[in-house]
Protein backbone atom coordinates (compact mmCIF):
# COMPACT_ATOMS: atom_id res chain seq x y z
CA UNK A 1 21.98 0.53 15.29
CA UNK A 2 19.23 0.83 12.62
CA UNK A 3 19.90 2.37 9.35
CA UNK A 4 19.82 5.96 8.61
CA UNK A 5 20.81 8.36 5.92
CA UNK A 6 22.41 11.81 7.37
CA UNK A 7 19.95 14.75 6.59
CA UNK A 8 23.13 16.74 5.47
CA UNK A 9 24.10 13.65 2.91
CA UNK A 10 20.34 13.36 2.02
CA UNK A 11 20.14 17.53 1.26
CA UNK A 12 22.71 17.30 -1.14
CA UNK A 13 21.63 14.51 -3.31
CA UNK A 14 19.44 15.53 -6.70
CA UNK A 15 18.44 13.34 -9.39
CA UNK A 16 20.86 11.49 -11.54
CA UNK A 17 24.29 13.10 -10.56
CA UNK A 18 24.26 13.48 -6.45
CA UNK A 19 22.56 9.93 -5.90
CA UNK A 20 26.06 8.98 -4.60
CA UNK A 21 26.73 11.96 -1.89
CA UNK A 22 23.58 10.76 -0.42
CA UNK A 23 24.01 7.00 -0.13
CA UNK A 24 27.78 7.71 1.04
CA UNK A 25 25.78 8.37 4.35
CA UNK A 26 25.07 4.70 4.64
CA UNK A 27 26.67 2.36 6.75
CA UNK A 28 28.54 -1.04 6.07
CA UNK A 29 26.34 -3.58 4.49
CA UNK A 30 24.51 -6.62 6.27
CA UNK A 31 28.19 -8.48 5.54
CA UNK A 32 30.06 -5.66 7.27
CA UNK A 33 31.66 -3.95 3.72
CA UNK A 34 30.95 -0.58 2.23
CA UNK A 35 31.70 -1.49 -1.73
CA UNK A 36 32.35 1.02 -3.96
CA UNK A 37 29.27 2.58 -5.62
CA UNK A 38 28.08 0.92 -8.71
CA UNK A 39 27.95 2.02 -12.44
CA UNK A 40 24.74 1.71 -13.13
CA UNK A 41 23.38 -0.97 -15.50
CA UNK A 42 21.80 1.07 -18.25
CA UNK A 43 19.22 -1.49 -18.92
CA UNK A 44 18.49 -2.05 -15.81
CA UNK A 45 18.31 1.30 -14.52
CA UNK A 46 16.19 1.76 -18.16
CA UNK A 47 13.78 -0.22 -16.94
CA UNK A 48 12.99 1.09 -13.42
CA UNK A 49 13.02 4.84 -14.30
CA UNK A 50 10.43 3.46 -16.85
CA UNK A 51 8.45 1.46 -13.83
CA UNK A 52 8.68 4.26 -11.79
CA UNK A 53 6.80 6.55 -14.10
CA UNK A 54 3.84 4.19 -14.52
CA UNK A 55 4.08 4.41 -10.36
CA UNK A 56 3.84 7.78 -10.34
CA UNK A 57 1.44 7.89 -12.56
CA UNK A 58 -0.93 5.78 -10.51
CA UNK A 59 -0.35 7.76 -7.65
CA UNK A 60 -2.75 10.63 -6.95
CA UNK A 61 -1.32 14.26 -6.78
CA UNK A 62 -3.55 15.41 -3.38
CA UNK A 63 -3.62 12.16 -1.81
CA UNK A 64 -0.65 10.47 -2.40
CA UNK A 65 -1.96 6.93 -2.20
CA UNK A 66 -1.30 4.50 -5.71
CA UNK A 67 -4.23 3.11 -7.45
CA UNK A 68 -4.39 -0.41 -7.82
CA UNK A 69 -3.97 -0.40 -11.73
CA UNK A 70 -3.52 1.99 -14.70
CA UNK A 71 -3.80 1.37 -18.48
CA UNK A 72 -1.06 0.94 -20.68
CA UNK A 73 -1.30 4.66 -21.68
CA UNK A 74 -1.16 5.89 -18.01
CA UNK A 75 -3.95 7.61 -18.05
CA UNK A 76 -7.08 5.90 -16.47
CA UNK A 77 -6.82 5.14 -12.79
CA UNK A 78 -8.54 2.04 -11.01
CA UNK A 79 -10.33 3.91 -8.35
CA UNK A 80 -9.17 1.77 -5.49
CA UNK A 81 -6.09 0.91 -3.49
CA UNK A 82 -5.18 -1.55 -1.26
CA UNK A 83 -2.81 -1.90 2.03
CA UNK A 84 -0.50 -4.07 -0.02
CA UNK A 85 -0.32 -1.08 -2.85
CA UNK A 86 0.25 2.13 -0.77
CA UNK A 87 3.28 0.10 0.95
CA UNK A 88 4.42 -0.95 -2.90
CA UNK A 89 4.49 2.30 -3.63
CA UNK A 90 6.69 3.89 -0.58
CA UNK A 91 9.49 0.97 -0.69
CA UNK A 92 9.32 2.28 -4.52
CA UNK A 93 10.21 5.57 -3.65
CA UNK A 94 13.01 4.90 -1.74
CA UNK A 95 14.72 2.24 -4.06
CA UNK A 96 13.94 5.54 -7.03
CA UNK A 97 15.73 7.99 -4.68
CA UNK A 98 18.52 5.96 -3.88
CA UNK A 99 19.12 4.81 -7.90
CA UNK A 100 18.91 8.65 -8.31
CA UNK A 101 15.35 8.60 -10.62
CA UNK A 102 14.07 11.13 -8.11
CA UNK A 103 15.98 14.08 -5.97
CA UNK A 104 15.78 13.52 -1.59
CA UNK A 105 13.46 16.17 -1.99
CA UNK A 106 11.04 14.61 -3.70
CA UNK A 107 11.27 11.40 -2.20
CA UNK A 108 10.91 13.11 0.87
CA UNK A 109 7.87 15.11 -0.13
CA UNK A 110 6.18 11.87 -2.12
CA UNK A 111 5.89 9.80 1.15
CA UNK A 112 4.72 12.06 3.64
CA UNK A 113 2.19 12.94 1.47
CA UNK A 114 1.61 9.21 1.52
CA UNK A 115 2.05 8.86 5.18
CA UNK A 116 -0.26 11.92 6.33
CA UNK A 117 -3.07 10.57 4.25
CA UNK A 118 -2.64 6.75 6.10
CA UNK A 119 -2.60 9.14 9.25
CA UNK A 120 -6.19 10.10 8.80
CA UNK A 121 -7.76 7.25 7.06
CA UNK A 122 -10.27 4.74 8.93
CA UNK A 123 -9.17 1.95 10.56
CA UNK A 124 -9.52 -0.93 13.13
CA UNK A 125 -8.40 1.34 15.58
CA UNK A 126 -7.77 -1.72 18.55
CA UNK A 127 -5.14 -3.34 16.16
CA UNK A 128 -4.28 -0.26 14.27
CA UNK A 129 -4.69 -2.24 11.17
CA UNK A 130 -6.16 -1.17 7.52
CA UNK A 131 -9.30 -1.89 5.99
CA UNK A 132 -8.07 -3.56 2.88
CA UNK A 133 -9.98 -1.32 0.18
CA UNK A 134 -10.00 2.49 0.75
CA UNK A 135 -10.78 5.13 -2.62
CA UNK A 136 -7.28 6.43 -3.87
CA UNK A 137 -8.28 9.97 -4.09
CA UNK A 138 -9.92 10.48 -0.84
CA UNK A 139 -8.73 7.94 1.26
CA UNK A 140 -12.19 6.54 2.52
CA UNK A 141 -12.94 3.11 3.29
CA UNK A 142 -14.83 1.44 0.43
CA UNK A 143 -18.31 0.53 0.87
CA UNK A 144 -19.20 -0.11 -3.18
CA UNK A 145 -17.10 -1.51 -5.54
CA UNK A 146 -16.28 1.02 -7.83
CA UNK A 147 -16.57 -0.99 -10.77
CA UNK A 148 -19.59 -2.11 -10.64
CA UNK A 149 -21.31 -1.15 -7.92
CA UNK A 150 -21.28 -4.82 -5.55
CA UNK A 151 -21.01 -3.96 -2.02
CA UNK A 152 -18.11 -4.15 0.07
CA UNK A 153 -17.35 -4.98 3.45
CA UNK A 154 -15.08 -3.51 5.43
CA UNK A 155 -11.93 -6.27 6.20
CA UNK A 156 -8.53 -6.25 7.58
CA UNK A 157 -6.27 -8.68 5.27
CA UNK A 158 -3.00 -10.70 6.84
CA UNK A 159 -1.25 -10.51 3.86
CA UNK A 160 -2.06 -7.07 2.58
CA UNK A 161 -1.76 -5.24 5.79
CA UNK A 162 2.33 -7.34 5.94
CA UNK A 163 3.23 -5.68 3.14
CA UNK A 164 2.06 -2.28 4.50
CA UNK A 165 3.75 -2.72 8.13
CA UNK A 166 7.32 -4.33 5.60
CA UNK A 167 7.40 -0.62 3.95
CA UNK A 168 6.42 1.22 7.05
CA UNK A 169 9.03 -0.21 8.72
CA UNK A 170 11.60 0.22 5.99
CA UNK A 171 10.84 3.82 5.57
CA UNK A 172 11.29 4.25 9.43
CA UNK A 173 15.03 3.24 8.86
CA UNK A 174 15.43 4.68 5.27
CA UNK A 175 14.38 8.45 5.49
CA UNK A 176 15.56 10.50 8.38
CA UNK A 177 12.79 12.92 7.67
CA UNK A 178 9.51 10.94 7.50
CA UNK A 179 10.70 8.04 10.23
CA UNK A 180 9.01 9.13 13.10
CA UNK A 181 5.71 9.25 11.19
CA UNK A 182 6.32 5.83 9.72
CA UNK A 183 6.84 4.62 12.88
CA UNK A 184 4.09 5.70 14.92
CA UNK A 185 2.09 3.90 12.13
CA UNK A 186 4.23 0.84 12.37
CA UNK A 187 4.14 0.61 15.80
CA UNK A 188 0.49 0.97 16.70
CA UNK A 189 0.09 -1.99 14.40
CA UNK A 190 -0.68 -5.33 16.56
CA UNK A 191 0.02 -8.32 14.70
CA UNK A 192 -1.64 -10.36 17.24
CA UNK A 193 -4.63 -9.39 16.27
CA UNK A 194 -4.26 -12.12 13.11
CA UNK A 195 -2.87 -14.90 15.85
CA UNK A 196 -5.75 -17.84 16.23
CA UNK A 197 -3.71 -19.72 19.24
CA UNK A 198 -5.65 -22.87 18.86
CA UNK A 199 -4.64 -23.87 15.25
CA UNK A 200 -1.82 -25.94 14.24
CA UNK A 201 0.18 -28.93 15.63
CA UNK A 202 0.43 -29.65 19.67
CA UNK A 203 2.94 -28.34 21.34
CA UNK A 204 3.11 -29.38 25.45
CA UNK A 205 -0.30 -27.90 26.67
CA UNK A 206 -1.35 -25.82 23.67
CA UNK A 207 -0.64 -25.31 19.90
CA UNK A 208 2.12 -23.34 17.48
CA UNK A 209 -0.75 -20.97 16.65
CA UNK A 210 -1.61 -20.14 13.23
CA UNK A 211 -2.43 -17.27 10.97
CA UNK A 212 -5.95 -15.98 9.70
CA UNK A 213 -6.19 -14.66 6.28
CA UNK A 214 -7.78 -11.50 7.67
CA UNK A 215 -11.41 -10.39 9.66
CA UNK A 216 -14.24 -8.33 8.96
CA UNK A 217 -15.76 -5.68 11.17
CA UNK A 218 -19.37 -5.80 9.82
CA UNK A 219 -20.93 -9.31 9.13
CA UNK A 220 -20.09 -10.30 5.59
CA UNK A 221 -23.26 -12.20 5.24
CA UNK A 222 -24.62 -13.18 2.95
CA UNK A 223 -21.40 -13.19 1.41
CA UNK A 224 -19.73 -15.41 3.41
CA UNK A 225 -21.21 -17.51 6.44
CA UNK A 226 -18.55 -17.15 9.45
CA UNK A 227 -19.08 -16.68 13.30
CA UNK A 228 -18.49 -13.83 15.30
CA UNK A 229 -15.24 -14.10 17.79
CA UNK A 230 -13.66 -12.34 20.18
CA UNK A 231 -10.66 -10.05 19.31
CA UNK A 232 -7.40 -12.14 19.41
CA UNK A 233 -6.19 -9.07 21.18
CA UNK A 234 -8.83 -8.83 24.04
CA UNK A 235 -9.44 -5.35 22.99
CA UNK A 236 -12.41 -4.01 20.86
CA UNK A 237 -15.49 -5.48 19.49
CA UNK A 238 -15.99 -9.27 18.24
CA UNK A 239 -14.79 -9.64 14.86
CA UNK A 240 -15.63 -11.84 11.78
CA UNK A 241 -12.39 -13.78 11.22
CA UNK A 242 -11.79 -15.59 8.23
CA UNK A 243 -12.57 -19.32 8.06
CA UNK A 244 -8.69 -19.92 6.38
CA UNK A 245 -5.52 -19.36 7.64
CA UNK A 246 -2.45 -19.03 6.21
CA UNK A 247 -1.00 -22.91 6.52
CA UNK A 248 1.52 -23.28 3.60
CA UNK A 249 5.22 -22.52 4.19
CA UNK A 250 6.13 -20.87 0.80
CA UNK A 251 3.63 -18.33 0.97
CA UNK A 252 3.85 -14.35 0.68
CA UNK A 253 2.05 -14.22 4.09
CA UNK A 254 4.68 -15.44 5.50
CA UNK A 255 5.97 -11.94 6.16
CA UNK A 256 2.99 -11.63 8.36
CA UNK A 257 4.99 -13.96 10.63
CA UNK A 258 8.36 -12.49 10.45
CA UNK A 259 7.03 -9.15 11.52
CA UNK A 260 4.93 -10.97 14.30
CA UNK A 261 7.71 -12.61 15.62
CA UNK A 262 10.98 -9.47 15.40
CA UNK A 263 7.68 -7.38 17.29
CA UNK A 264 7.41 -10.21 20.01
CA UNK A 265 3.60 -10.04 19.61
CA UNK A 266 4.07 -13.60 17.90
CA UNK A 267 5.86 -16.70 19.52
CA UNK A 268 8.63 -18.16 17.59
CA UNK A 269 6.70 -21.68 17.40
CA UNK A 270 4.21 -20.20 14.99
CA UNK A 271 6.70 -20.64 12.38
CA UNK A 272 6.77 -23.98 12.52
CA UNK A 273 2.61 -24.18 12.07
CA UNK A 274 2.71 -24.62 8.24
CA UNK A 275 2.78 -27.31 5.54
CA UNK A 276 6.07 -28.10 4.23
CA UNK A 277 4.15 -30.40 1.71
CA UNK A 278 1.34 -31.93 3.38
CA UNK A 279 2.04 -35.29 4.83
CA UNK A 280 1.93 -38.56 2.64
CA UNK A 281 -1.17 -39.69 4.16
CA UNK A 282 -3.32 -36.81 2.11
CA UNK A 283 -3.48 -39.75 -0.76
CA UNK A 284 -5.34 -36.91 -2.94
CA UNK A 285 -2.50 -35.09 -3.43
CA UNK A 286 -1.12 -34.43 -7.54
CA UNK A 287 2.57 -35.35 -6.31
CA UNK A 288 3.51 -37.21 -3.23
CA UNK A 289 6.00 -35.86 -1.22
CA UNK A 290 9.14 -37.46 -0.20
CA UNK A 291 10.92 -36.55 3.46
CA UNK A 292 10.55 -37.19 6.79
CA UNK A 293 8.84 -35.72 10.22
CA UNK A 294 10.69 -33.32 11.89
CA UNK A 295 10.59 -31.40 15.26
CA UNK A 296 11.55 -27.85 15.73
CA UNK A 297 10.43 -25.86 18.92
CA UNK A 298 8.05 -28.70 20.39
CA UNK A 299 6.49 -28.16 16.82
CA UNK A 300 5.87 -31.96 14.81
CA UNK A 301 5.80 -31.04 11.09
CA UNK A 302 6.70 -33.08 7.56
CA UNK A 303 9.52 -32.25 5.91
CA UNK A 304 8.50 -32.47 2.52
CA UNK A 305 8.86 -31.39 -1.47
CA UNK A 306 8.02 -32.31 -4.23
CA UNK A 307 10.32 -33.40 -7.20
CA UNK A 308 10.19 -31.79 -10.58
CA UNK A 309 12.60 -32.54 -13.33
CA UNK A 310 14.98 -35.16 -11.30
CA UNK A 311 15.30 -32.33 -8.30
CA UNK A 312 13.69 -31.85 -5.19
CA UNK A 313 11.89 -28.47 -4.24
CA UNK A 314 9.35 -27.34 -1.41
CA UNK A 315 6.45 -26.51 -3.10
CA UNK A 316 3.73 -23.27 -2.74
CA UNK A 317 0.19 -23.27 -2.53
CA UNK A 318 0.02 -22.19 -5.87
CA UNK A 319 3.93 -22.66 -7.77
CA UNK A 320 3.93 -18.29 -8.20
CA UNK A 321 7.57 -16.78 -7.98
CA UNK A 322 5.71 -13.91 -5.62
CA UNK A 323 4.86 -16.71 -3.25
CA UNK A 324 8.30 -17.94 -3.21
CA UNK A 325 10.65 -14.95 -3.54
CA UNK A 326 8.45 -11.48 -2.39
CA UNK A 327 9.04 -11.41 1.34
CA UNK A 328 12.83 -12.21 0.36
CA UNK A 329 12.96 -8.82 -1.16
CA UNK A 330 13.17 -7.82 2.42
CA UNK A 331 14.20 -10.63 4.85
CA UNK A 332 18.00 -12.28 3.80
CA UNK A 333 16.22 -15.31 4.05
CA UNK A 334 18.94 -17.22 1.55
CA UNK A 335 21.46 -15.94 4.15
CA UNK A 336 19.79 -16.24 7.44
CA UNK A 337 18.44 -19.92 6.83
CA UNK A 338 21.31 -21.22 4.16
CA UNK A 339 19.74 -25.09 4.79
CA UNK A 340 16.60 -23.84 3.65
CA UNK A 341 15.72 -20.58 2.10
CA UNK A 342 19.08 -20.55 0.68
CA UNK A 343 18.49 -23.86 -1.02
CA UNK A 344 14.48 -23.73 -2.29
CA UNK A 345 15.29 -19.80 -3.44
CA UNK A 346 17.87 -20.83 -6.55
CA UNK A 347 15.76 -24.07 -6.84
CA UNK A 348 12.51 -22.48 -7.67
CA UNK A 349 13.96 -20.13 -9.77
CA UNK A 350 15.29 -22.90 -11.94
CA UNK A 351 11.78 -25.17 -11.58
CA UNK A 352 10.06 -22.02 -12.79
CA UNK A 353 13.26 -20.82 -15.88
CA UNK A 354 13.12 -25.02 -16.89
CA UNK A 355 9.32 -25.35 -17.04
CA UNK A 356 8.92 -22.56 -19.46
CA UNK A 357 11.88 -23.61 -21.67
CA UNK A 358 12.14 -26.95 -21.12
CA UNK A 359 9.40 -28.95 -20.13
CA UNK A 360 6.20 -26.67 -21.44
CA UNK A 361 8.82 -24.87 -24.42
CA UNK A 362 7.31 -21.48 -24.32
CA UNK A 363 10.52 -19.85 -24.80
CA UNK A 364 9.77 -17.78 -22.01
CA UNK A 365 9.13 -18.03 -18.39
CA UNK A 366 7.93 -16.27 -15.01
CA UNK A 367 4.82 -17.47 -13.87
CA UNK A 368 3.35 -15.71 -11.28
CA UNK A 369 -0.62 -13.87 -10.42
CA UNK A 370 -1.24 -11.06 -12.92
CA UNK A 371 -3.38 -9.28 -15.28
CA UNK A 372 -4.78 -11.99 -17.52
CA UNK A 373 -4.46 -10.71 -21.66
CA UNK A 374 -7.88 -12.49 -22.11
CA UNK A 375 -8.96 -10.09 -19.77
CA UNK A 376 -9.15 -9.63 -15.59
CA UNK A 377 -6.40 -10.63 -13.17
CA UNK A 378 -5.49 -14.47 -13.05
CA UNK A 379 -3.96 -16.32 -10.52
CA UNK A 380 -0.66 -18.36 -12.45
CA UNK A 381 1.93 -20.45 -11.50
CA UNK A 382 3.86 -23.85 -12.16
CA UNK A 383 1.35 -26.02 -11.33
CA UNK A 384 4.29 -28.97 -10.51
CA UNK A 385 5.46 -26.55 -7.94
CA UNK A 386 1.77 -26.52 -5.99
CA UNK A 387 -0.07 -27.68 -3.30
CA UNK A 388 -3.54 -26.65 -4.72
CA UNK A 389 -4.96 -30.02 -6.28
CA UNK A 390 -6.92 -27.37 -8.19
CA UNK A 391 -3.90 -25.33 -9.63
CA UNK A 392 -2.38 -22.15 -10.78
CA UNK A 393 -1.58 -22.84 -14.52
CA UNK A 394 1.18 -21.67 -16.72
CA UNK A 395 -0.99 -21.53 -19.46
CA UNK A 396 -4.93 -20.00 -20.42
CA UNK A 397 -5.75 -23.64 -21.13
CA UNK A 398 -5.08 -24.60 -17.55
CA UNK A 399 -3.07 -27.59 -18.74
CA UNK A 400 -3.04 -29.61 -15.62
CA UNK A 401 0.27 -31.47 -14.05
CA UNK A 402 -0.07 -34.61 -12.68
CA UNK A 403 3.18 -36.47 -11.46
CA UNK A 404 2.34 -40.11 -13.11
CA UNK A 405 0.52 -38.76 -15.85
CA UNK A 406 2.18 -35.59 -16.79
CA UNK A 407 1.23 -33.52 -20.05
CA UNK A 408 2.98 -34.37 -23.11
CA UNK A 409 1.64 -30.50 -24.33
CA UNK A 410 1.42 -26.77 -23.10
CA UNK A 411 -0.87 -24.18 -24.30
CA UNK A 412 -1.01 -20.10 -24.61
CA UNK A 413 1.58 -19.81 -21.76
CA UNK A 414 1.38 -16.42 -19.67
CA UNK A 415 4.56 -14.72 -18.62
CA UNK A 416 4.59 -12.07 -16.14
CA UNK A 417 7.41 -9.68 -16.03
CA UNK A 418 7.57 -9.39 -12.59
CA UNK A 419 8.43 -12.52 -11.53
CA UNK A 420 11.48 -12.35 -14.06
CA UNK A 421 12.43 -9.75 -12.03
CA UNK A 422 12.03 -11.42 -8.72
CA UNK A 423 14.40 -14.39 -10.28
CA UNK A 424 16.93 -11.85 -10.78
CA UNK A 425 18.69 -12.10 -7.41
CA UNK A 426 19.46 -15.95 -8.20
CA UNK A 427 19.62 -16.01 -12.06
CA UNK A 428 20.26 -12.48 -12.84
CA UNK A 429 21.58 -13.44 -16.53
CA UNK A 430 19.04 -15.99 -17.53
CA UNK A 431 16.30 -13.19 -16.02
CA UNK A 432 18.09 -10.35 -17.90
CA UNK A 433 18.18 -12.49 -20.90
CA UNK A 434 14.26 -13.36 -20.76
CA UNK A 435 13.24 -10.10 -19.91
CA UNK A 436 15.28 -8.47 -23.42
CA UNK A 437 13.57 -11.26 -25.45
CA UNK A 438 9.78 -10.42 -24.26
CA UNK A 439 10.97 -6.65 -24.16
CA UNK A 440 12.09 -7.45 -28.19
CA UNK A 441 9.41 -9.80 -29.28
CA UNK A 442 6.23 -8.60 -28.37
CA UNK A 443 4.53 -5.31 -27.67
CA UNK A 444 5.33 -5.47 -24.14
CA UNK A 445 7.17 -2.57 -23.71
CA UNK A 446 5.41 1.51 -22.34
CA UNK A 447 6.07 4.81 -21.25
CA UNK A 448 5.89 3.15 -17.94
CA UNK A 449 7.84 -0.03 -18.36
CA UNK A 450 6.82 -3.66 -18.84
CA UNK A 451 2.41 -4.25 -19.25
CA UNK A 452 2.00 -6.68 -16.65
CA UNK A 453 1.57 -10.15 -18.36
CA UNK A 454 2.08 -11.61 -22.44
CA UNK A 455 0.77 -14.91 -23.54
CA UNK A 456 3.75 -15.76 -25.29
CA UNK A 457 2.42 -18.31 -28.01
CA UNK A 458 -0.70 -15.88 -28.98
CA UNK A 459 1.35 -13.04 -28.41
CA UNK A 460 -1.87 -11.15 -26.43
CA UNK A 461 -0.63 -8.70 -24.15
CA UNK A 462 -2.29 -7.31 -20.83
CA UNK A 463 -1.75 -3.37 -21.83
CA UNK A 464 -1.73 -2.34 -17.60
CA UNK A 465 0.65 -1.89 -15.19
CA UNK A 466 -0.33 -2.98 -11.50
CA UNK A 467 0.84 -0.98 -8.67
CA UNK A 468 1.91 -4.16 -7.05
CA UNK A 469 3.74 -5.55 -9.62
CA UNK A 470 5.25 -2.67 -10.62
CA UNK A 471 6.85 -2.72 -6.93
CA UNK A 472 7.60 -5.61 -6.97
CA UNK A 473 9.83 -4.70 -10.16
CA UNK A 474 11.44 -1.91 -8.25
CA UNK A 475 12.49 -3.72 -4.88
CA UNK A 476 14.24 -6.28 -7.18
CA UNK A 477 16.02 -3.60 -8.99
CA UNK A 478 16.93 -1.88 -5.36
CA UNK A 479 18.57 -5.03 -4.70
CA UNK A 480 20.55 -6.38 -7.55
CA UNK A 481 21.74 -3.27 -8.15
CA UNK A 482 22.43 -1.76 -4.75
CA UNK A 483 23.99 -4.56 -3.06
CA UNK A 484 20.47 -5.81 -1.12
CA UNK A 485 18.97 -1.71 -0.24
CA UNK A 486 15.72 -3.02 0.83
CA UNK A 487 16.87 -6.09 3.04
CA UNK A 488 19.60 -3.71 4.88
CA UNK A 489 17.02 -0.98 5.68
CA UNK A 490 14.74 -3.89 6.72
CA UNK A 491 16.60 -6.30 8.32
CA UNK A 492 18.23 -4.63 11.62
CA UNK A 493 20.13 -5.78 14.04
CA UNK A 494 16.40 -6.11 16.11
CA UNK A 495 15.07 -8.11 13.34
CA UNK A 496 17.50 -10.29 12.97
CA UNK A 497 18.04 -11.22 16.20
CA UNK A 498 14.42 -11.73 16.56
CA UNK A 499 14.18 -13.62 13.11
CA UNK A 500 17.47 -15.68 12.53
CA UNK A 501 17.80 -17.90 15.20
CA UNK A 502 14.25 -19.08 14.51
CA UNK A 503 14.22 -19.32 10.28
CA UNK A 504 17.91 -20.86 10.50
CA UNK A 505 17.26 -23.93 12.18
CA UNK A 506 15.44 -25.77 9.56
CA UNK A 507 17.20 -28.07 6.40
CA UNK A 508 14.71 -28.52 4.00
CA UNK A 509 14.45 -31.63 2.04
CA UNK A 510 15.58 -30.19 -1.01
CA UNK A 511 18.11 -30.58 -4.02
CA UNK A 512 19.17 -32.93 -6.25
């Protein structure tokens, strides 16, 4: 039986003292025990009544739907959200409501607001999937980049649109009152629609199938050059799909998959279609990979990783904690797949802790996409830990790794607090620890919580929070300090039987 609060629980609950009538209403935990309620953490709990505030401060009072990014001041609004945002922003709500930041009632009121505005917006209505930039105060599909005027094509993103069905489907089992809109939008949602059945290794007569990174309904020329196909779904017009898909293991679109898969509109194999590492025989590669070719489902795939400081990890495209540890927020992937997940998960964590104290000796660490304090967003990462020969960087100098030439220097490293945050469910003292020492030596710190990113060695700070960071901050909170909230509302009993058998029969090559 899916989780579910009782309205009578929920009614009784305000903010700060009845927090605990209400989640009394909650069943036994994914393990099968109902542990006593928690004291809260006051620095923890500090810090996400602080994120919150910068959340609701991005979102808009009519409309309900979270800009992309506000200023350190909380007061200047992007003028854009995203898919990936609006479902930040309601798995937000319910981890404030159920640490008692907000009353029921206003949880309750915050997301339908949310909901009946994604009731009305445009979509791809044969898919039921979003257009990935819409106008946070009006809910209209974006046709001009607000900023400065470029145009913009309507497109449906993998990835964003994952996170969006992840919190739709989480609300669905969280809030008795707003489930049966969440899941009308949930389940209209065809995750088929992203399935291109001729990519990836042979198995028997066809292939595992792979992902796209997303299509667009207009022509994107001359933006991009990319033929016009037929819907994967046989409904609707031709599309514009991406020439990329998805292909790396450790990747945030993974969750893309997993909700493909527990919906049985993707086939288990499709799992298997991704890079581990790629194989040895891609000579170009920074690191070579050591393991061994492995079969799973019919599917023939390396089992790679890469080895960093004497240990053995799978890598990401990019070596970003979000890559790594966001769709675990949800999915008990540690638990589910302990030869795999449960291995790379505490083994990332301490690539990513050891690079910045160890090996580059920022003093600091958490690399991960953010606001960039020289200005714009930035993609970062551990470059050791990633499959792009071009790199994410743990530093503005883009100080490149090489595995038989490595650096014997670091630059202007940038931290992101997020990713600390992320770390917390595998190192949650070294990630309290790191957090408290960027919180105390730089002016990192707002009304609404963390700024999104410090370059520790100039000590240049990005003054803005990002919606999607910021959500990221509060799903890691839910779980630490709730016992894993967001993976029991997520992962039920239809999930996981959907979902384990398939993730839990891989050992990755990892350790050491």
């Amino acid at each position: 039986m899916d989780i579910s609060l009782s309205r009578r629980a929920l009614l009784g609950a305000t903010a700060g003292a009845g927090v605990v009538t209400a989640l009394s209403a909650i069943p036994a935990d994914a393990h099968g025990k109902h542990p006593s309620w928690p004291k809260h953490d006051k620095q923890l709990y500090t810090w996400a009544r602080d994120t919150w505030i910068s959340l609701e401060a991005m979102a808009d009072e009519k409309s309900g739907l979270v800009a992309d990014n506000i200023d350190g001041k909380l007061t200047t609004r992007s003028g854009y959200t995203s898919p990936t945002n609006i479902g930040g922003y309601l798995w937000s709500c319910i981890v404030a409501r159920d640490l008692g930041i907000i009353s029921v009632k206003k949880s309750v009121t915050l997301i339908r607001r949310t909901l009946t505005s994604l009731a009305r917006m445009e979509k791809h209505e044969p898919s039921g999937m979003f257009y990935n930039w819409y106008d946070e105060a009006t809910g209209a599909v974006l046709h001009t980049w607000p900023t400065d005027g470029s145009p913009v094509y309507p497109f449906v993103s993998s990835v964003d649109m994952g996170w969006l069905g992840a919190a739709l489907h989480l609300v669905g089992n969280a809030d008795p009152f707003n489930c049966r809109a969440a899941r009308k939008l949930f389940d209209d949602m065809r995750w088929d629609m992203f399935y291109d059945k001729s990519f990836g290794p042979v198995v028997g007569d066809g292939h595992t199938g792979g992902i796209w990174g997303g299509f667009w309904t207009e022509d994107p020329a001359p933006s991009m050059v990319v033929p016009l196909l037929p819907s994967a779904i046989g409904k609707g017009p031709d599309v514009w799909y991406t020439p990329n898909h998805y292909d790396t293991t450790i990747s945030e679109a993974r969750m893309v998959t997993y909700l493909g898969i527990f919906r049985r509109q993707l086939p288990d194999k499709v799992y298997f279609s991704t890079y581990r590492t790629f194989p040895p025989d891609f000579d170009w590669q920074e690191m070579p990979p050591v393991g061994d070719w492995s079969t799973q489902l019919g599917a023939r795939f390396y089992e790679g990783a890469y080895t960093y400081r004497g240990f053995q990890v799978v890598p990401g495209w990019g070596g970003s904690m979000f890559e790594e540890l966001m769709p675990d927020l949800f999915v008990p992937e540690a638990k589910w797949a302990p030869k795999s997940w449960g291995r790379n998960h505490p083994l990332h964590v301490r690539a990513q802790r050891e690079h910045g104290l160890d090996d580059a000796k920022y003093g600091y660490w958490g690399f991960s996409p953010c606001s960039d304090p020289a200005g714009g967003y930035r993609e970062y990462g551990v470059d050791a830990l990633g499959m792009n020969p071009a790199g994410y960087f743990s530093d503005q100098e883009k100080t490149d790794y090489h595995w038989n030439k490595p650096p014997t220097a670091y630059g202007d490293g940038v931290v992101t607090p997020h990713a600390a945050f992320l770390a917390m469910a595998y190192e949650p003292k070294n990630a309290t620890t790191n957090l408290k020492k960027l919180q105390k030596n730089f002016d990192s710190y707002g009304k609404g919580g963390f700024y999104d990113a410090v370059a520790v060695r100039s000590g240049t700070v990005a003054k803005r929070h990002l919606s999607l960071d910021q959500s990221m901050i509060m799903g890691a909170l839910g779980n630490v300090m709730l016992w894993g909230r967001l993976r029991t509302y997520f992962a039920t009993r239809q999930v996981e039987r959907a979902l384990r058998p398939v993730i839990g029969l891989e050992e990755f090559n990892v350790g050491g």
